[in-house]
PDB file of N, CA and C in Angstrom:
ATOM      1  N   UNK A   1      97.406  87.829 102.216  1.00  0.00           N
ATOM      2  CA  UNK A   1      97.807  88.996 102.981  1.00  0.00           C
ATOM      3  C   UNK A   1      98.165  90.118 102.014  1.00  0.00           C
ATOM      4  N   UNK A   2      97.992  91.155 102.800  1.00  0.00           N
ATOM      5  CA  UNK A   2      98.122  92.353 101.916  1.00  0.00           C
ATOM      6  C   UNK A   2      99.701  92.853 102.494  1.00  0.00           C
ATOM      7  N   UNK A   3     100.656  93.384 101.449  1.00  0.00           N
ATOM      8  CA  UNK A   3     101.790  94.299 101.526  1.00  0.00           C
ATOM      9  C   UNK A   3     101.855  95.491 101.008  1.00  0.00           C
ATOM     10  N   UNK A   4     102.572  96.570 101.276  1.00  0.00           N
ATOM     11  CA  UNK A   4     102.940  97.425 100.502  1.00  0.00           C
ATOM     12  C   UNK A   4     104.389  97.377 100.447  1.00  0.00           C
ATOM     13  N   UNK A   5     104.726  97.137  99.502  1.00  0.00           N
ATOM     14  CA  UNK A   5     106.451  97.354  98.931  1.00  0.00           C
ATOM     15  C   UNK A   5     106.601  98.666  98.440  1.00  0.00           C
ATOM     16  N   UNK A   6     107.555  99.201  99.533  1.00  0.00           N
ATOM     17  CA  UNK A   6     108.344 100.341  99.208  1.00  0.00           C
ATOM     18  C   UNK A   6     109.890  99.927  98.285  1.00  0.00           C
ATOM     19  N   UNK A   7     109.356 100.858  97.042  1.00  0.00           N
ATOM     20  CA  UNK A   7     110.745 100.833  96.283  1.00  0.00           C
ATOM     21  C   UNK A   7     111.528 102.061  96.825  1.00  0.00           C
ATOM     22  N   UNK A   8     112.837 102.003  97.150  1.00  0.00           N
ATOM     23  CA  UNK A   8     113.824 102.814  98.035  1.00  0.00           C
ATOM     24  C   UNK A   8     114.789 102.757  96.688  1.00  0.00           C
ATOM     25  N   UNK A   9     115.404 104.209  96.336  1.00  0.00           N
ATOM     26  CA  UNK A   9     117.153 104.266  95.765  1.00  0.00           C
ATOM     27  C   UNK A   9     117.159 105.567  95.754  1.00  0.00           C
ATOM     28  N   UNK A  10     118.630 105.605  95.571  1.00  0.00           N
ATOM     29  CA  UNK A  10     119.388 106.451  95.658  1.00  0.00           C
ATOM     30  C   UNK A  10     119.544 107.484  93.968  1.00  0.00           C
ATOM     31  N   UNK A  11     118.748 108.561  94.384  1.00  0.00           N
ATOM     32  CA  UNK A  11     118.575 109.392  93.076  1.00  0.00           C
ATOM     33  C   UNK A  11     119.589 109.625  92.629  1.00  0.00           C
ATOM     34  N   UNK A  12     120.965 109.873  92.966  1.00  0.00           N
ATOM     35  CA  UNK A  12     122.051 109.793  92.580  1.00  0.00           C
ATOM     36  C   UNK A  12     123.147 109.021  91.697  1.00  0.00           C
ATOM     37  N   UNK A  13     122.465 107.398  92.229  1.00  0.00           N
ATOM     38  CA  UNK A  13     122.634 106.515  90.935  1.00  0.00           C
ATOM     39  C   UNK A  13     122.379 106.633  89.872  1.00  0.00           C
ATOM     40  N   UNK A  14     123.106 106.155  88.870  1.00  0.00           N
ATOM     41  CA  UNK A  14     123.402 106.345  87.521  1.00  0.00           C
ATOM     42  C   UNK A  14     123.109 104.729  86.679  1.00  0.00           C
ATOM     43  N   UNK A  15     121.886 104.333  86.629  1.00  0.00           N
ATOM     44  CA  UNK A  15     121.624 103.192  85.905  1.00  0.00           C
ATOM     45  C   UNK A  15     120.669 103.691  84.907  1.00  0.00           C
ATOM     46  N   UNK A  16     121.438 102.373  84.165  1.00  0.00           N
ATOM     47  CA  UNK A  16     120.658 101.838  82.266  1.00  0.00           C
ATOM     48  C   UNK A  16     119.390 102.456  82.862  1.00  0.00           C
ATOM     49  N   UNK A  17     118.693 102.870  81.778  1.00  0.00           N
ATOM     50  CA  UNK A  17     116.766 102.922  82.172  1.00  0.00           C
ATOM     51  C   UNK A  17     116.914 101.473  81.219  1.00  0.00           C
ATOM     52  N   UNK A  18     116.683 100.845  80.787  1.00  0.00           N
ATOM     53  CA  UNK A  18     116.622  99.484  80.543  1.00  0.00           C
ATOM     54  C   UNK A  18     116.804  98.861  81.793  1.00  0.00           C
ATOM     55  N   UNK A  19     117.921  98.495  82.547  1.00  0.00           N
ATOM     56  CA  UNK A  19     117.659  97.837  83.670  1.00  0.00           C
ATOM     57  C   UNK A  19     116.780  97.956  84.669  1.00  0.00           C
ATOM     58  N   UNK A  20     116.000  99.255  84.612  1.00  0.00           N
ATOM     59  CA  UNK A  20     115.165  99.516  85.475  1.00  0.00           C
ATOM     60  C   UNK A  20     113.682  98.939  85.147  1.00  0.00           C
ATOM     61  N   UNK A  21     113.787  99.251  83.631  1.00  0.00           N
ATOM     62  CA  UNK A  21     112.343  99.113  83.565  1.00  0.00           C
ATOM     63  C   UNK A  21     111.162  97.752  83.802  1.00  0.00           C
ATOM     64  N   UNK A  22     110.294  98.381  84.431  1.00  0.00           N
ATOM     65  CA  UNK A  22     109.565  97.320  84.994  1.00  0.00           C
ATOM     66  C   UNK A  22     108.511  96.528  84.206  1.00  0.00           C
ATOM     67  N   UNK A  23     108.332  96.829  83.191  1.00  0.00           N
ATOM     68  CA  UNK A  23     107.322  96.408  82.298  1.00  0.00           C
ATOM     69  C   UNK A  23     107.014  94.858  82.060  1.00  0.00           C
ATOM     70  N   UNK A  24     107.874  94.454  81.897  1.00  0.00           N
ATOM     71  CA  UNK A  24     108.210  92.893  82.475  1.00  0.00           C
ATOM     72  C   UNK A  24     107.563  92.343  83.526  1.00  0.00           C
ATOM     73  N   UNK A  25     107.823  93.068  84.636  1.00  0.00           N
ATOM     74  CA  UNK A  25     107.536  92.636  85.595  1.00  0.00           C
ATOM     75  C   UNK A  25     106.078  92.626  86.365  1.00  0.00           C
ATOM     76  N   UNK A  26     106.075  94.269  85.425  1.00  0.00           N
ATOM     77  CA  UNK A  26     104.476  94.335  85.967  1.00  0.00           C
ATOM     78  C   UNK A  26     103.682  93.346  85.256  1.00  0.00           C
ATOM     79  N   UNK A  27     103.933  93.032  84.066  1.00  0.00           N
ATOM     80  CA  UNK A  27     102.972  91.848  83.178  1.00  0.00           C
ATOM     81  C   UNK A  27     103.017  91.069  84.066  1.00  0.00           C
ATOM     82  N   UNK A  28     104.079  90.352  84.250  1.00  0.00           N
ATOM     83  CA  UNK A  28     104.326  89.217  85.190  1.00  0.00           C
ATOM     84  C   UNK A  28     102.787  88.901  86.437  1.00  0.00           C
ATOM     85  N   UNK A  29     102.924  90.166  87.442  1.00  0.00           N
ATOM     86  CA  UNK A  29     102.803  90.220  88.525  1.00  0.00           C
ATOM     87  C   UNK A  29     101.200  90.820  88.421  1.00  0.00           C
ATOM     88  N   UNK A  30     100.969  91.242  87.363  1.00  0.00           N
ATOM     89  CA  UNK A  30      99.375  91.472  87.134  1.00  0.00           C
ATOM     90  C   UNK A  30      98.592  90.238  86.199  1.00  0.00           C
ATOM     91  N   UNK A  31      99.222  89.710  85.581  1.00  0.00           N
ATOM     92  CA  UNK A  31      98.965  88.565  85.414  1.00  0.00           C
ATOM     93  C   UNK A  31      99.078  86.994  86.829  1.00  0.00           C
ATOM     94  N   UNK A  32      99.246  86.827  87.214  1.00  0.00           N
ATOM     95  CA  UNK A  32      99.505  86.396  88.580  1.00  0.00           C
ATOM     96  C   UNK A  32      98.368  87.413  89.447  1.00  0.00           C
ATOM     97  N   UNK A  33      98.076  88.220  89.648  1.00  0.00           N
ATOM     98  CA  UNK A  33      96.900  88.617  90.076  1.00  0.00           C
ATOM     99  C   UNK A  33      97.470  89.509  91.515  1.00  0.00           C
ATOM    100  N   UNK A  34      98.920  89.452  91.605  1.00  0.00           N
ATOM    101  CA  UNK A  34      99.233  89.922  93.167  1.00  0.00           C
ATOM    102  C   UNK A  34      99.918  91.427  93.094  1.00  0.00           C
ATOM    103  N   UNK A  35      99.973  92.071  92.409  1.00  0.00           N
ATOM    104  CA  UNK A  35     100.314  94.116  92.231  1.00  0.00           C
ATOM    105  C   UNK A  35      98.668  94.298  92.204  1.00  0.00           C
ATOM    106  N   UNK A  36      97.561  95.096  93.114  1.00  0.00           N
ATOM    107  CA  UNK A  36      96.758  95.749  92.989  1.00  0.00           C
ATOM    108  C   UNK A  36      96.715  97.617  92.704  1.00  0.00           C
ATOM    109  N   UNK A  37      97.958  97.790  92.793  1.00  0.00           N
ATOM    110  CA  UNK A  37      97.469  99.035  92.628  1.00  0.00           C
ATOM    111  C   UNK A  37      99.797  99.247  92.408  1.00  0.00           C
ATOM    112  N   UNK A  38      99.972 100.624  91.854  1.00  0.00           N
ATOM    113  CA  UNK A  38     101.521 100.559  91.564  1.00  0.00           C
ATOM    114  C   UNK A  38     101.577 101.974  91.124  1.00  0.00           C
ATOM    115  N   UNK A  39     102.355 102.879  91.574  1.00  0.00           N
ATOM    116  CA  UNK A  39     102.662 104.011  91.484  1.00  0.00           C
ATOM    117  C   UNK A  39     104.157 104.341  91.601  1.00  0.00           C
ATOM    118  N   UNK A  40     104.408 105.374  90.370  1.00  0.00           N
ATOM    119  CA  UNK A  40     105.820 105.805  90.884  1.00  0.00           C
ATOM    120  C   UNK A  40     105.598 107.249  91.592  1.00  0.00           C
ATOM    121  N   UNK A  41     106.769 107.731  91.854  1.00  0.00           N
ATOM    122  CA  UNK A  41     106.961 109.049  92.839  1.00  0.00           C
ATOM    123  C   UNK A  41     107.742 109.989  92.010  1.00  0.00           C
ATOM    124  N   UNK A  42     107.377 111.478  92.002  1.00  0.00           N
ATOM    125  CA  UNK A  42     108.090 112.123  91.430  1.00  0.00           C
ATOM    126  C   UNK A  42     109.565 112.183  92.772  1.00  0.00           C
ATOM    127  N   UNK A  43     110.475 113.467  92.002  1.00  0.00           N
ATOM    128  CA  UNK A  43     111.756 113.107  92.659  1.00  0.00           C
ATOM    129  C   UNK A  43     111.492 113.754  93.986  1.00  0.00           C
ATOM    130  N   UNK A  44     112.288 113.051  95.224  1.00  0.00           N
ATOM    131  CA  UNK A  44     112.400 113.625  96.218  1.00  0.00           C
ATOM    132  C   UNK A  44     112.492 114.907  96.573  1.00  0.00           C
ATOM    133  N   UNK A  45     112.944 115.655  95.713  1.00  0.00           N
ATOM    134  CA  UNK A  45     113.031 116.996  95.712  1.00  0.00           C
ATOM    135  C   UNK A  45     111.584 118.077  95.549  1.00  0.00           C
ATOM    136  N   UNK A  46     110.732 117.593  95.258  1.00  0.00           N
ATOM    137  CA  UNK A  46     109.164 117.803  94.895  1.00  0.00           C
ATOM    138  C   UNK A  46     108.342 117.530  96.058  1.00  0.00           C
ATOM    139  N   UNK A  47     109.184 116.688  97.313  1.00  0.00           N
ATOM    140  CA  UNK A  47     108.280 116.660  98.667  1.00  0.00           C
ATOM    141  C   UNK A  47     108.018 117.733  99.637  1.00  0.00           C
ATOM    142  N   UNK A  48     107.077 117.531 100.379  1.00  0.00           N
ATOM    143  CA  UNK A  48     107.124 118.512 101.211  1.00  0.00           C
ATOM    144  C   UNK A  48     106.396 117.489 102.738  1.00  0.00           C
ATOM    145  N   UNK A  49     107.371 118.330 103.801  1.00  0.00           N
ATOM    146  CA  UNK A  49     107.006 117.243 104.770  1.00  0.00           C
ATOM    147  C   UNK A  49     106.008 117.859 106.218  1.00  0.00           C
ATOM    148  N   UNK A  50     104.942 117.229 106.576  1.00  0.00           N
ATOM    149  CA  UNK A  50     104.053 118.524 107.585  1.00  0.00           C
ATOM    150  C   UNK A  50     103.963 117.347 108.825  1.00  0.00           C
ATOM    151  N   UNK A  51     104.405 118.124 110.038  1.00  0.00           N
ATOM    152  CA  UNK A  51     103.821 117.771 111.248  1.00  0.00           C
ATOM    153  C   UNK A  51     103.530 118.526 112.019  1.00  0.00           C
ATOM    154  N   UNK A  52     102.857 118.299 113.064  1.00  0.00           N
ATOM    155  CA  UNK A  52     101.658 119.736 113.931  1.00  0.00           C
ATOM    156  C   UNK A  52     102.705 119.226 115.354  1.00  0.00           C
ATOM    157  N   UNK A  53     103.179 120.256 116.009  1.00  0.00           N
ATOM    158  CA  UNK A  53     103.724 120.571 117.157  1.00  0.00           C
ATOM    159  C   UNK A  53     103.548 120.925 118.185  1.00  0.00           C
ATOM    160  N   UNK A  54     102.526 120.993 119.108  1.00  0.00           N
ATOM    161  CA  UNK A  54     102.132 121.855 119.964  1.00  0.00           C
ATOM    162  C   UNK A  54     101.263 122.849 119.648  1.00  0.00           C
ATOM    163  N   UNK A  55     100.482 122.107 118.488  1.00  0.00           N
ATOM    164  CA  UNK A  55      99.122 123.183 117.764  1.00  0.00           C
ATOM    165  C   UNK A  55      99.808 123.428 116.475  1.00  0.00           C
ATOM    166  N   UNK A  56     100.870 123.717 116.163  1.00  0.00           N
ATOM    167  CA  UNK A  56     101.304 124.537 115.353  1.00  0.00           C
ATOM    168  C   UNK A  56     102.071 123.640 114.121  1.00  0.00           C
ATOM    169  N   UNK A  57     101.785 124.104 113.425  1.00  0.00           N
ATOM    170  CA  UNK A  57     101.465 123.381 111.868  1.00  0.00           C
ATOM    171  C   UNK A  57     103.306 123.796 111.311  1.00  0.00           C
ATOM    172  N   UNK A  58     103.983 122.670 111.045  1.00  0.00           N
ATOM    173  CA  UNK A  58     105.541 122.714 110.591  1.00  0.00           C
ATOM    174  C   UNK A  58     105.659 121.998 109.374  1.00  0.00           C
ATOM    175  N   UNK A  59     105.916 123.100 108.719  1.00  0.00           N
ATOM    176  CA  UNK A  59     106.499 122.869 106.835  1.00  0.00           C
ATOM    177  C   UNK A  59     107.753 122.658 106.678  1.00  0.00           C
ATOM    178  N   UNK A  60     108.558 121.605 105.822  1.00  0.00           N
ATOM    179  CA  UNK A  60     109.686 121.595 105.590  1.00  0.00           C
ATOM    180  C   UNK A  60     109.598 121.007 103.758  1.00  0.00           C
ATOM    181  N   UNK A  61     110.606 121.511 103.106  1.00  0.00           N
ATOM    182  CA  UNK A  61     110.674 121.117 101.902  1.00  0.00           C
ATOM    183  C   UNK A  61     111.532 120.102 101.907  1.00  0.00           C
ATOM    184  N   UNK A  62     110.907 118.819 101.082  1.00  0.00           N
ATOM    185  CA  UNK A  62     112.002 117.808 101.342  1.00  0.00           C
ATOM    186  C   UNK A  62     111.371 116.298 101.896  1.00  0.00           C
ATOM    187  N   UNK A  63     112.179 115.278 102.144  1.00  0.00           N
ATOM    188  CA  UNK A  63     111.495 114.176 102.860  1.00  0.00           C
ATOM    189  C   UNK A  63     111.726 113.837 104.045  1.00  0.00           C
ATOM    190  N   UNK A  64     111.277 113.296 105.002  1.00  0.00           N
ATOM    191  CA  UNK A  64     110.912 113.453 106.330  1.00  0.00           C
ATOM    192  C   UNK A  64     112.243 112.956 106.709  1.00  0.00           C
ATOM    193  N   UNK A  65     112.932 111.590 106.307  1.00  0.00           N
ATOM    194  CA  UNK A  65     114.437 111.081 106.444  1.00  0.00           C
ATOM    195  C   UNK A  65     115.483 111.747 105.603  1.00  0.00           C
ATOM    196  N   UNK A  66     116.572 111.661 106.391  1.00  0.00           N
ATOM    197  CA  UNK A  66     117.622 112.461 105.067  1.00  0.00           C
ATOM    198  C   UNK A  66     118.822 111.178 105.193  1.00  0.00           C
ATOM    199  N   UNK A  67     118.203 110.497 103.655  1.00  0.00           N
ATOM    200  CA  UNK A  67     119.103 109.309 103.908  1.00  0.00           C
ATOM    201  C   UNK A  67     119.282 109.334 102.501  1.00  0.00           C
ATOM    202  N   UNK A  68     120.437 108.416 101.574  1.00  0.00           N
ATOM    203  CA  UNK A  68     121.030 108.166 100.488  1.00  0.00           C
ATOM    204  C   UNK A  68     119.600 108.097  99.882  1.00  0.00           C
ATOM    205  N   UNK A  69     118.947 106.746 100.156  1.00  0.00           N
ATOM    206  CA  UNK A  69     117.629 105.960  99.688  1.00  0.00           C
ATOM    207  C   UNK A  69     116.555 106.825  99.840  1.00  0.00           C
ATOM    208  N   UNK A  70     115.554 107.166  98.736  1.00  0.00           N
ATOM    209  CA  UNK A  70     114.156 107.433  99.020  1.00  0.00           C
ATOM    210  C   UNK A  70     113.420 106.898  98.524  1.00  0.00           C
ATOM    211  N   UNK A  71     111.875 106.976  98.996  1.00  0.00           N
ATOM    212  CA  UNK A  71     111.474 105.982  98.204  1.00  0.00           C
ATOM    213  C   UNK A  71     110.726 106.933  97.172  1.00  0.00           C
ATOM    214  N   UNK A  72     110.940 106.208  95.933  1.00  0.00           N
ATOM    215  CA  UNK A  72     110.641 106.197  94.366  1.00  0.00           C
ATOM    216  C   UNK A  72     109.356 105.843  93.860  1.00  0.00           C
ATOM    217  N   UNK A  73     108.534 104.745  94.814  1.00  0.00           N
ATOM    218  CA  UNK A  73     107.831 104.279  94.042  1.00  0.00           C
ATOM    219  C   UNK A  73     106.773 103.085  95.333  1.00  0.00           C
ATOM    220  N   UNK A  74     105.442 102.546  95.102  1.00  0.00           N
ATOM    221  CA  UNK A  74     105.104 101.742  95.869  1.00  0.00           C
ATOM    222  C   UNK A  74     104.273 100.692  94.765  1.00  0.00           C
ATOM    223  N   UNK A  75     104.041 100.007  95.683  1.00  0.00           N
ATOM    224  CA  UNK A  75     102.949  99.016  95.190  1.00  0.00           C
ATOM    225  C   UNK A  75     102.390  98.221  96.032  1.00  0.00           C
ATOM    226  N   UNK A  76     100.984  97.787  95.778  1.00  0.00           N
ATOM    227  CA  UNK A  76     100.165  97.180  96.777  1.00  0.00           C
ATOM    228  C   UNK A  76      99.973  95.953  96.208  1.00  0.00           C
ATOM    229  N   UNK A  77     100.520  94.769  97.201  1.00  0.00           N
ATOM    230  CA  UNK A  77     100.466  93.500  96.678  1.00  0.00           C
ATOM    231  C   UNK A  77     100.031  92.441  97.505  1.00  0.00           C
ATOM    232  N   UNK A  78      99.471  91.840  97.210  1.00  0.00           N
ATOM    233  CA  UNK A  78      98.128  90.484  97.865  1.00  0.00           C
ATOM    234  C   UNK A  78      98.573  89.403  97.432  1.00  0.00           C
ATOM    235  N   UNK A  79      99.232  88.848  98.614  1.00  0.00           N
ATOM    236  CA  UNK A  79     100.357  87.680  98.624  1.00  0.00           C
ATOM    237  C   UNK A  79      99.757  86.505  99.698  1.00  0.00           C
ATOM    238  N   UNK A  80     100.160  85.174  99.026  1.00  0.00           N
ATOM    239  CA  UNK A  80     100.035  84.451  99.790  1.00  0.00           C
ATOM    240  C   UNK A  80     100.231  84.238 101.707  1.00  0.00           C
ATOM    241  N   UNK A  81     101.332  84.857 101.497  1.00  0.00           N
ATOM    242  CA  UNK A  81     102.222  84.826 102.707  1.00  0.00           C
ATOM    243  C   UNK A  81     103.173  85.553 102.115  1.00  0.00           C
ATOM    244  N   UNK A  82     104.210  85.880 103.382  1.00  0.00           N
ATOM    245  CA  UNK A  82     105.704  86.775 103.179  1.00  0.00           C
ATOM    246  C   UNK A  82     106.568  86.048 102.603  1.00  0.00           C
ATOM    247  N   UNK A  83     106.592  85.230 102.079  1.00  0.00           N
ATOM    248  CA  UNK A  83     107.221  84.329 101.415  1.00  0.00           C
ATOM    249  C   UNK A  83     107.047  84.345 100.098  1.00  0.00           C
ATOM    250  N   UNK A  84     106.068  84.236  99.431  1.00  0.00           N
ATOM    251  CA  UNK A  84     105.631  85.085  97.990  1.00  0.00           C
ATOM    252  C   UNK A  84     105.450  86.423  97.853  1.00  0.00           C
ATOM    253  N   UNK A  85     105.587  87.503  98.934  1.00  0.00           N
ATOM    254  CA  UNK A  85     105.672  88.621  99.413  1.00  0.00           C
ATOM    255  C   UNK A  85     107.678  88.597  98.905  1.00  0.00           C
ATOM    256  N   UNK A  86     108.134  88.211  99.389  1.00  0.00           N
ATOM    257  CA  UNK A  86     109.226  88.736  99.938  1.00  0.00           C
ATOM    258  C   UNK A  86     109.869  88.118  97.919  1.00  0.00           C
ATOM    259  N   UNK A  87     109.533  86.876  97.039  1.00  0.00           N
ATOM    260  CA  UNK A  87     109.834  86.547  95.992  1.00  0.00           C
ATOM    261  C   UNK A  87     109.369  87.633  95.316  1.00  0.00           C
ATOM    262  N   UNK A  88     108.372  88.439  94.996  1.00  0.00           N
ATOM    263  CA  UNK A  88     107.891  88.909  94.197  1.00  0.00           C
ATOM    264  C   UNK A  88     108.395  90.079  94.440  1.00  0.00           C
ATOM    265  N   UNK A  89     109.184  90.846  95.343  1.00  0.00           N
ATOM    266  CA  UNK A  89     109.947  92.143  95.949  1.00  0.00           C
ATOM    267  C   UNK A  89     111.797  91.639  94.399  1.00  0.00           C
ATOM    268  N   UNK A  90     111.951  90.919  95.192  1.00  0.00           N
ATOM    269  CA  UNK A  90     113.076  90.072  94.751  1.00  0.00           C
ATOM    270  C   UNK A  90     113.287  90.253  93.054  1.00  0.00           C
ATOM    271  N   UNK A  91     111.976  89.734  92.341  1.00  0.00           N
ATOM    272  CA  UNK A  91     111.697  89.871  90.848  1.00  0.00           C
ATOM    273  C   UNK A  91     111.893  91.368  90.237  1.00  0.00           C
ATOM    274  N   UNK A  92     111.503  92.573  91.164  1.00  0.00           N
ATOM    275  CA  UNK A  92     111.462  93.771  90.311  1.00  0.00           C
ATOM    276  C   UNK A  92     112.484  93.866  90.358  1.00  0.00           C
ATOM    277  N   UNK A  93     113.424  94.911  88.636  1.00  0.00           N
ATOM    278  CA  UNK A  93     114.715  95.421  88.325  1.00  0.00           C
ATOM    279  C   UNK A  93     115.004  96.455  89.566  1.00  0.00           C
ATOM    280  N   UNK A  94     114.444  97.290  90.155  1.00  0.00           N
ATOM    281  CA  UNK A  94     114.835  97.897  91.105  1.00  0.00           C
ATOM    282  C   UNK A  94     115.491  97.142  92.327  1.00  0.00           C
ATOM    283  N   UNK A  95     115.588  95.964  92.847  1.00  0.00           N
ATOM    284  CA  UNK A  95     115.811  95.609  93.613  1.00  0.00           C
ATOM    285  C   UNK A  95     117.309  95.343  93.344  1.00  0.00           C
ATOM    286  N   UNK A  96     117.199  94.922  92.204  1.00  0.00           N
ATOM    287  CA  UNK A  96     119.352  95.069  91.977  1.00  0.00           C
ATOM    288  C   UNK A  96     120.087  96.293  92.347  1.00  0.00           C
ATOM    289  N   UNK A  97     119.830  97.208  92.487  1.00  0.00           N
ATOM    290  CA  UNK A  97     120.055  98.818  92.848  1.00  0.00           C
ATOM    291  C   UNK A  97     119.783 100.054  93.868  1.00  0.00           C
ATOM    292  N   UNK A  98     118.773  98.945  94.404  1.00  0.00           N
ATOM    293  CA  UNK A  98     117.848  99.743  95.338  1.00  0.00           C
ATOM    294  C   UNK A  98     117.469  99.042  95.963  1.00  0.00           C
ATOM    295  N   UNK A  99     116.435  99.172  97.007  1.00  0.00           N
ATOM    296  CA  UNK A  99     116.202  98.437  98.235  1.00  0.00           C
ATOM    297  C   UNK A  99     114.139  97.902  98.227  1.00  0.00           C
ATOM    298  N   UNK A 100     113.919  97.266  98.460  1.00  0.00           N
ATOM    299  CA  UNK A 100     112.587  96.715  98.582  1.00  0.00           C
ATOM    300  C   UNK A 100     112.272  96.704  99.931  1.00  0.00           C
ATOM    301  N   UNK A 101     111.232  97.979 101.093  1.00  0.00           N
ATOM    302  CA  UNK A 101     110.527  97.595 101.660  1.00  0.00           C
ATOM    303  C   UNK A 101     109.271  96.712 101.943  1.00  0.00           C
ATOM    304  N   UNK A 102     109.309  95.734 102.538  1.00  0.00           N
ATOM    305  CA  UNK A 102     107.477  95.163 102.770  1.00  0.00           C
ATOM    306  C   UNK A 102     107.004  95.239 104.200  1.00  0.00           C
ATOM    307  N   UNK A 103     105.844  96.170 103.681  1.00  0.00           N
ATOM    308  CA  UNK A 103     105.113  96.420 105.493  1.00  0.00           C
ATOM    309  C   UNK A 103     103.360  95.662 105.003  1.00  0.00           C
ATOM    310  N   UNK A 104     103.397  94.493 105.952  1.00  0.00           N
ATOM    311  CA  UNK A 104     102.186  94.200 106.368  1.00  0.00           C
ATOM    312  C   UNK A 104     101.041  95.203 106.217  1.00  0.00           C
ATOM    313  N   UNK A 105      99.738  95.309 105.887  1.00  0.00           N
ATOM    314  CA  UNK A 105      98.668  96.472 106.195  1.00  0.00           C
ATOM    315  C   UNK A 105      98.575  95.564 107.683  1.00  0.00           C
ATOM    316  N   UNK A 106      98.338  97.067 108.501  1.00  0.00           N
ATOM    317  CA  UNK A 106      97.442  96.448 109.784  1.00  0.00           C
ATOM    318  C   UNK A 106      95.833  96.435 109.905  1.00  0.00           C
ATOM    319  N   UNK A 107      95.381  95.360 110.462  1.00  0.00           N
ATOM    320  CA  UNK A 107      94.206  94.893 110.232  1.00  0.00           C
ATOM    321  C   UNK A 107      93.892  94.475 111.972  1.00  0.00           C
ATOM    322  N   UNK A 108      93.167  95.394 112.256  1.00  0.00           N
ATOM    323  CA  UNK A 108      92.189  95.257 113.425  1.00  0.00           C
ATOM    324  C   UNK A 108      91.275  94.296 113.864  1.00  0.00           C
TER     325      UNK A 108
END
């Protein structure tokens, strides 16, 4: 099965860049064969958010939620099941600090 893990934190936190860094992990997890694709995000502040209203096209600077957490970063990962899905969320340094979404791809 395919996931995408949303990495979620709070830009405001103040952690080691050593504890963060993933380099480790990505070896790990590309070796193991299950990260296909891994991107970080510039800062929340660099978004811009668009939805159409009644025809009419609405700009806002910023991210669509206004919550502590944004997300930072994704990755696309091809897991046995949610169960090696949900271990391999668990393994990245971000998850001590921050939060790990996993959304299923939907498949028709």
């Amino acid at each position: 099965m395919k996931y995408l893990m949303l990495l979620a934190i709070d830009e405001n936190v103040v952690v080691d860049p050593a504890e963060m860094d993933p380099r480790a992990w990505d070896e790990e997890m590309t070796r193991r064969g299950v990260v296909t694709v891994k991107e970080r995000l510039t800062q929340v502040a660099d978004s811009t958010t668009v939805k159409v209203r009644e025809g009419e096209v609405l700009i806002a600077d910023g991210p669509f939620a206004e919550t502590k957490e944004q997300i930072g970063g994704f990755c696309l990962l091809e897991c046995a099941d949610l169960d090696e899905a949900i271990e391999v969320a668990a393994q990245h340094p971000v998850a001590r600090f921050g939060t790990m979404e996993l959304r299923p791809l939907y498949y028709q």
